[in-house]
N, C-alpha and C. Protein backbone atom coordinates (compact mmCIF):
# COMPACT_ATOMS: atom_id res chain seq x y z
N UNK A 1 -60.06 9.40 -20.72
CA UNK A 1 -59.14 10.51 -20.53
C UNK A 1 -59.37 11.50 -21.67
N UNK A 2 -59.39 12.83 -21.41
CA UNK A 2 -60.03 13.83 -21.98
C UNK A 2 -58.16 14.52 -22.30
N UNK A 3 -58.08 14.66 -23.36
CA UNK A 3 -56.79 15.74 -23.88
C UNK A 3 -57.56 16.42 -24.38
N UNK A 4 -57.73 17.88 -24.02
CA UNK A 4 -58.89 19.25 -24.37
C UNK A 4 -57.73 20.51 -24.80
N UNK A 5 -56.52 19.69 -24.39
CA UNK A 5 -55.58 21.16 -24.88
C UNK A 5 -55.60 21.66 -26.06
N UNK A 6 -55.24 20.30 -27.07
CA UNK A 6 -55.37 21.11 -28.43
C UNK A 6 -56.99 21.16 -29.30
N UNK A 7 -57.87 20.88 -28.46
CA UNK A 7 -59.09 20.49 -29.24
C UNK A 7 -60.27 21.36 -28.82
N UNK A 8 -59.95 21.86 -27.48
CA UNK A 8 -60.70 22.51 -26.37
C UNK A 8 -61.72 21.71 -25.62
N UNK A 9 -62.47 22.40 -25.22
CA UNK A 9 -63.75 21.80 -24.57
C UNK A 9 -65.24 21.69 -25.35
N UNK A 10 -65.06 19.92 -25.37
CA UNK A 10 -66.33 19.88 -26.41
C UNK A 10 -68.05 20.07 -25.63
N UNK A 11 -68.49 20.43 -26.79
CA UNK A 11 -69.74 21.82 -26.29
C UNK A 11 -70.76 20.70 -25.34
N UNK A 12 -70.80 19.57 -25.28
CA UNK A 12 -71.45 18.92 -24.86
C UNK A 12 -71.19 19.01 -23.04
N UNK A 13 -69.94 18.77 -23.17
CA UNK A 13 -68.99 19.13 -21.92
C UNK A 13 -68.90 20.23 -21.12
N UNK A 14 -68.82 21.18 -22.18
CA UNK A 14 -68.99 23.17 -21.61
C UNK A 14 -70.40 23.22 -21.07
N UNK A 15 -71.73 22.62 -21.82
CA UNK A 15 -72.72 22.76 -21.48
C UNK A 15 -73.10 22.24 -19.78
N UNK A 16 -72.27 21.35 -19.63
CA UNK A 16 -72.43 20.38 -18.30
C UNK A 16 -72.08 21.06 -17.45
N UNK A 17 -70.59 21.80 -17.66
CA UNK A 17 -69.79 22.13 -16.43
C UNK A 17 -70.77 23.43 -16.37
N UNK A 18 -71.17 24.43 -17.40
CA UNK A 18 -72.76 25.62 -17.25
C UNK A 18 -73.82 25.52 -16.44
N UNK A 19 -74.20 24.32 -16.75
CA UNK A 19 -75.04 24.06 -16.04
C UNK A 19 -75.61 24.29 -14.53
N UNK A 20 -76.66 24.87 -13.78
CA UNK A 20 -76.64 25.38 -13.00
C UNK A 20 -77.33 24.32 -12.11
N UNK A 21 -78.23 23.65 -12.62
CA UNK A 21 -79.38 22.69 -12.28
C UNK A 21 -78.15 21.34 -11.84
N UNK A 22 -77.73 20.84 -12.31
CA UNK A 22 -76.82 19.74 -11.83
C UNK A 22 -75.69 19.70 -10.96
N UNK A 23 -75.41 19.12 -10.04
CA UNK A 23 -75.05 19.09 -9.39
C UNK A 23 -73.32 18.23 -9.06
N UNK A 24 -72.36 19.20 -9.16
CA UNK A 24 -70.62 18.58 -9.73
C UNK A 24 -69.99 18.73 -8.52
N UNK A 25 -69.11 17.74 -7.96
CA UNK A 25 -68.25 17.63 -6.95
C UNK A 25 -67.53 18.78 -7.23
N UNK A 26 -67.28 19.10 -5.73
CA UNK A 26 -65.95 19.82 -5.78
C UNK A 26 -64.56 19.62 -5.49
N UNK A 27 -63.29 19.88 -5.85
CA UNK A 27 -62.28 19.52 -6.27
C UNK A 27 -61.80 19.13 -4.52
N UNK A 28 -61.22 19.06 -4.46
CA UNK A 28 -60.50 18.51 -3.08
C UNK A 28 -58.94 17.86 -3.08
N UNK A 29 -57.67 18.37 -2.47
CA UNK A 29 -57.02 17.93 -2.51
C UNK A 29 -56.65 16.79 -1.46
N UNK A 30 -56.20 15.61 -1.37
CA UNK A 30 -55.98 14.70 -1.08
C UNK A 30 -55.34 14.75 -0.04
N UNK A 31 -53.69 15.68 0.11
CA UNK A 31 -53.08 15.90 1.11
C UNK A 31 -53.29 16.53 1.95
N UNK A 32 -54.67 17.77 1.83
CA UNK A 32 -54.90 18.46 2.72
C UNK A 32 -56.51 17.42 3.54
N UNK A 33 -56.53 15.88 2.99
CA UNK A 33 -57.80 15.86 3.67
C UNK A 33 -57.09 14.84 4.32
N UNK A 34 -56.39 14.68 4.24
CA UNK A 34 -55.60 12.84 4.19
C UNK A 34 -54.89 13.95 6.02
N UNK A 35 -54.26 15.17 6.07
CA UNK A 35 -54.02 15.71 7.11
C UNK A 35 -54.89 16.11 8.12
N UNK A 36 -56.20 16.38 7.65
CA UNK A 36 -57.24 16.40 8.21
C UNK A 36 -57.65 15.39 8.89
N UNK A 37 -56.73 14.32 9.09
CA UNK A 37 -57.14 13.61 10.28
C UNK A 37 -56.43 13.55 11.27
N UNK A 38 -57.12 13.26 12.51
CA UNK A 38 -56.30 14.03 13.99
C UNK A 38 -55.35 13.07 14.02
N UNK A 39 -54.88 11.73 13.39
CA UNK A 39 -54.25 10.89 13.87
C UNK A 39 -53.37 10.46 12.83
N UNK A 40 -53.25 11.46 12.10
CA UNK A 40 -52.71 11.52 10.34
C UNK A 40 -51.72 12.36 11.09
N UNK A 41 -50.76 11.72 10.40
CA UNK A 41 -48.99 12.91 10.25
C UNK A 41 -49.54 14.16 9.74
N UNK A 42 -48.66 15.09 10.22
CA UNK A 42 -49.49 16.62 9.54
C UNK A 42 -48.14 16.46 8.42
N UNK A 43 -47.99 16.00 7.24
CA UNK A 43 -47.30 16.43 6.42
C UNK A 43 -47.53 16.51 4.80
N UNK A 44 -47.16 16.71 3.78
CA UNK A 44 -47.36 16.58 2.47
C UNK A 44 -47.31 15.70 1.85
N UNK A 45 -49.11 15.48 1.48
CA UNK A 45 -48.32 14.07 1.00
C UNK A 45 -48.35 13.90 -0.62
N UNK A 46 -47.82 12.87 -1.45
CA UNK A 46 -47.70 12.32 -2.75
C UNK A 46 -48.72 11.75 -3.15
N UNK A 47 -49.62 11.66 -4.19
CA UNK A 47 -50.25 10.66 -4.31
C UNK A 47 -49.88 9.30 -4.16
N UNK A 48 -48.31 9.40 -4.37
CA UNK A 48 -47.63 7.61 -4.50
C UNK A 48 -48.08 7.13 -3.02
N UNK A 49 -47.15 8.29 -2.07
CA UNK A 49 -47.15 7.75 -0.68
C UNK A 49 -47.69 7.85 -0.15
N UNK A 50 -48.94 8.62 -0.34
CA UNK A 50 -50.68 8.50 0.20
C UNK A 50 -50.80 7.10 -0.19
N UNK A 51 -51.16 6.40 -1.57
CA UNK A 51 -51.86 5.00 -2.00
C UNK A 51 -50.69 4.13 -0.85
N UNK A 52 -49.63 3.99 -0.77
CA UNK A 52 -48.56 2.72 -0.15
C UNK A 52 -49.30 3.25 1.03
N UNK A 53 -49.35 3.80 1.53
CA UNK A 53 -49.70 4.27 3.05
C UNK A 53 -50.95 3.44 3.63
N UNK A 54 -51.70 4.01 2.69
CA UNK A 54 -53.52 3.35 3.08
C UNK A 54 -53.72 1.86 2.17
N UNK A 55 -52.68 1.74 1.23
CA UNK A 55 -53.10 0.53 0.91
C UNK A 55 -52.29 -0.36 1.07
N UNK A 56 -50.75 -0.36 0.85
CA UNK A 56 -49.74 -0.90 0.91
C UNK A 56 -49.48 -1.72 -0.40
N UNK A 57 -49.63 -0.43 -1.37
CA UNK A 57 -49.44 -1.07 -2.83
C UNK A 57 -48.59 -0.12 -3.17
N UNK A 58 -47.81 -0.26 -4.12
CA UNK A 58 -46.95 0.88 -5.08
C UNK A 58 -47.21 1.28 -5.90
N UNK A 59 -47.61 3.02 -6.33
CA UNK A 59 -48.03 3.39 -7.51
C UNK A 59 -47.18 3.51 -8.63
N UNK A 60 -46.87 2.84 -9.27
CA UNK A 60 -45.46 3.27 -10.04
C UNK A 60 -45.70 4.62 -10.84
N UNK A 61 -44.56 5.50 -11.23
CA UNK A 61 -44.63 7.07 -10.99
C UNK A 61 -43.69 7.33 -12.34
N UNK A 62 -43.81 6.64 -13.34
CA UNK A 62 -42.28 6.57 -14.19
C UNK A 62 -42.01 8.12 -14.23
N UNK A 63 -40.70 8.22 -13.86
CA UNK A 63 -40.09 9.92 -14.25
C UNK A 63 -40.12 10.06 -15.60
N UNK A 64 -40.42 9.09 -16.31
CA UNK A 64 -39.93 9.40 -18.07
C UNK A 64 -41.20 9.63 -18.58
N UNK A 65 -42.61 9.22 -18.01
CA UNK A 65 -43.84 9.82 -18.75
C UNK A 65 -44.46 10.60 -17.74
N UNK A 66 -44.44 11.02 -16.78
CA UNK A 66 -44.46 11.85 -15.92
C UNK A 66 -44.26 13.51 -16.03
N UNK A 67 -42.84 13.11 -16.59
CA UNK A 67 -42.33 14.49 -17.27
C UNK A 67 -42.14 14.86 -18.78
N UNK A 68 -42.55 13.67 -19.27
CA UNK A 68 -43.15 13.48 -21.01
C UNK A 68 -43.70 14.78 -21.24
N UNK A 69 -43.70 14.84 -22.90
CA UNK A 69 -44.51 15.68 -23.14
C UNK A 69 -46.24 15.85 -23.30
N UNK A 70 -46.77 16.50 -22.06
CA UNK A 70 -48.23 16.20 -22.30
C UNK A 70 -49.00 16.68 -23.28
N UNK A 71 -48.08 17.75 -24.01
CA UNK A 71 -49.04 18.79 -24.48
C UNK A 71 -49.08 18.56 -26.05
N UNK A 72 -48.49 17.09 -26.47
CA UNK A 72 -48.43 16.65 -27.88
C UNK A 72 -50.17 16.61 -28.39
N UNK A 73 -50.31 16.54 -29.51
CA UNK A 73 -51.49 16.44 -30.72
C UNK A 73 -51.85 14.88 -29.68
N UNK A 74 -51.22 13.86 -29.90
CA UNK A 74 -51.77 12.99 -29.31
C UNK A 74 -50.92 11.88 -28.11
N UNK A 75 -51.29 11.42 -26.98
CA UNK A 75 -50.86 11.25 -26.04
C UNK A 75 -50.61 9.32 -26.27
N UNK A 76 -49.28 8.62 -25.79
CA UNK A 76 -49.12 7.81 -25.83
C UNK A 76 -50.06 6.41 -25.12
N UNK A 77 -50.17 5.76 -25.33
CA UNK A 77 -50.66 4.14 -24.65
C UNK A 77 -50.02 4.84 -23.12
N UNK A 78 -49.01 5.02 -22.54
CA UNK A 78 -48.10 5.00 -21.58
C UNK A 78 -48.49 6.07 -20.86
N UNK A 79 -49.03 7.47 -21.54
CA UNK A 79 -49.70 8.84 -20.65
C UNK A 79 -50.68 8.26 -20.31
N UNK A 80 -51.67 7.51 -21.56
CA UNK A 80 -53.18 7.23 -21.35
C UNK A 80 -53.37 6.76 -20.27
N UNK A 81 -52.83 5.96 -20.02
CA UNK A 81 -52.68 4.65 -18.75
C UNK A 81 -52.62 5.73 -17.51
N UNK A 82 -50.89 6.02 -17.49
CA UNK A 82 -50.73 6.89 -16.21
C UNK A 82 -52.06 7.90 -15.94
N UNK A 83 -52.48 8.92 -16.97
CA UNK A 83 -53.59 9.50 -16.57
C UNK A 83 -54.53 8.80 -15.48
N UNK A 84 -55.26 8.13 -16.64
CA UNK A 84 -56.32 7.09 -16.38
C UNK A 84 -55.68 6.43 -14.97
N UNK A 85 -54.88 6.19 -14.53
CA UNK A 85 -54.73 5.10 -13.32
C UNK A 85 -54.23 6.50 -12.09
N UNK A 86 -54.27 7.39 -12.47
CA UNK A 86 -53.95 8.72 -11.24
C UNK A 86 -55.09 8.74 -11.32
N UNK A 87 -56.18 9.22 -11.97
CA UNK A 87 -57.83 9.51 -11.96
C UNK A 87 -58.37 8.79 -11.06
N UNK A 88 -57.95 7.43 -11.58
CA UNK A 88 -58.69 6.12 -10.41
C UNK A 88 -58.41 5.94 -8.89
N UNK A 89 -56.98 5.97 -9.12
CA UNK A 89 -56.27 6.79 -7.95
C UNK A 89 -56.85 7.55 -6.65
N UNK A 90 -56.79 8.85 -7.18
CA UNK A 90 -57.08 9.95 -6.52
C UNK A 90 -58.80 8.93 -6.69
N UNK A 91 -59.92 9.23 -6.67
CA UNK A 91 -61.07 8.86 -6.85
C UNK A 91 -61.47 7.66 -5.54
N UNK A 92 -60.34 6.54 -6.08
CA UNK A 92 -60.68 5.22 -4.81
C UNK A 92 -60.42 6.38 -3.15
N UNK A 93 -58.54 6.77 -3.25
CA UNK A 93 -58.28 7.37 -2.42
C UNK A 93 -59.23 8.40 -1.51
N UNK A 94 -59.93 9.03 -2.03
CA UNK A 94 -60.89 10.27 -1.73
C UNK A 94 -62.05 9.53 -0.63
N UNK A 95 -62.27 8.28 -1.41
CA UNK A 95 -63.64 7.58 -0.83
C UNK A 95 -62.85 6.79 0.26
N UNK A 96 -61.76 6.44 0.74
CA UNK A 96 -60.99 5.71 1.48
C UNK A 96 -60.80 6.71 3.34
N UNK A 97 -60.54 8.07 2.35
CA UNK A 97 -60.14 9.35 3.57
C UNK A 97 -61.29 10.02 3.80
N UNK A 98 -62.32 10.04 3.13
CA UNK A 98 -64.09 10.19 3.60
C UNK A 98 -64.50 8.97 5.04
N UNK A 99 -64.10 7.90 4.49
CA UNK A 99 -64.94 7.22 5.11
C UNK A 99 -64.28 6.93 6.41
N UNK A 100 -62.71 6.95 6.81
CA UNK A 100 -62.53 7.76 7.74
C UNK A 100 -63.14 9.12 8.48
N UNK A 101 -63.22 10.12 7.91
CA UNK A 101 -63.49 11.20 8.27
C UNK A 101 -65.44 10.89 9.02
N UNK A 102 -66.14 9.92 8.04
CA UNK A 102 -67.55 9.57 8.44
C UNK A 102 -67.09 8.16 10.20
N UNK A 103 -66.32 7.67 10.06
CA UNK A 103 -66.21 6.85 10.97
C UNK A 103 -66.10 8.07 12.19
N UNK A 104 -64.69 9.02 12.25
CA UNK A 104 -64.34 9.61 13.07
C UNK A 104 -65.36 11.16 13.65
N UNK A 105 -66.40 11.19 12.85
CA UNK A 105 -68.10 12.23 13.14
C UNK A 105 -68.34 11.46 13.52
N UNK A 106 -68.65 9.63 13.20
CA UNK A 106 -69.74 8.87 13.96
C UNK A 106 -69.10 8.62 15.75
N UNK A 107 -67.72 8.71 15.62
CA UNK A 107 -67.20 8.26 17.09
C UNK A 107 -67.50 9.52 18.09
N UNK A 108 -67.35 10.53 17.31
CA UNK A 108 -67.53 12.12 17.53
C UNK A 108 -69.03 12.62 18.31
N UNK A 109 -69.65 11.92 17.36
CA UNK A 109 -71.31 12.22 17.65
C UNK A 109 -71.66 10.76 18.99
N UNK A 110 -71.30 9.80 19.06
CA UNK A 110 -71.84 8.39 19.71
C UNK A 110 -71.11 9.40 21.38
N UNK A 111 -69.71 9.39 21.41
CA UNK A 111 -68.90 10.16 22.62
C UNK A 111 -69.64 11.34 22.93
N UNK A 112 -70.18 12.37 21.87
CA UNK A 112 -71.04 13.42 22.59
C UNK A 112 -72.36 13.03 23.09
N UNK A 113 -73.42 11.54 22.59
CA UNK A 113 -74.24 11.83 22.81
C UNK A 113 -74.38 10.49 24.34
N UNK A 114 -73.24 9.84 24.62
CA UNK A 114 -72.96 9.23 25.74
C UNK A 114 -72.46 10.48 26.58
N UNK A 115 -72.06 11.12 26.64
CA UNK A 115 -71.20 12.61 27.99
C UNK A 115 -72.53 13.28 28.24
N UNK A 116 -73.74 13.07 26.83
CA UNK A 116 -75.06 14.24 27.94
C UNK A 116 -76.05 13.24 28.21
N UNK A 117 -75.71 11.75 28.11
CA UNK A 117 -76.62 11.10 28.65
C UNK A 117 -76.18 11.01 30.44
N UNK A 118 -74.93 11.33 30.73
CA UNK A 118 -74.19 10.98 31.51
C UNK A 118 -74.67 12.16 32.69
């Protein structure tokens, strides 16, 4: 977990995200892909109640470091964690609502290419 607020962005880092030659994901929000499926509720979702949903685990969400102060010199055992376990989070999640989205092209493509064999 990177705290860059009070320190900025170290040059090693600036150089990466510069970089033209390499090649960096792009950002993607969760609720708008997690809706992106035809058989997905069209609604907003939480990261909490996205993970219980697809996994049927509980993310615990404490309101007290949640709404902590992030922007201290240095960040507690208790942010570190929460950070670090939303990162992982969002990350597993992403590869969970992809591979949906790759199942539902493959059913997509198999149904189109059975209707012109037909």
């Amino acid at each position: 977990v990177m705290h860059i607020i009070h320190t900025g962005i170290p040059p090693i880092l600036k150089s990466l995200f510069e970089d033209i030659s390499s090649t960096k994901e792009c950002l993607q929000d969760l609720s708008v892909l997690a809706k992106s499926q035809a058989w997905w509720s069209p609604r907003n979702w939480s990261l909490s109640s996205l993970t219980e949903t697809l996994t049927c685990k509980e993310l615990e969400k404490s309101k007290k470091i949640r709404l902590g102060n992030w922007q201290t010199n240095i960040l507690s055992q208790a942010q570190l964690q929460y950070a670090a376990t939303d990162a992982y989070v969002s990350w597993y999640l992403y590869q969970v609502l992809r591979s949906f989205s790759n199942t539902k092209a493959e059913t997509n493509s198999s149904e189109n290419m059975n209707n012109a064999e037909s």
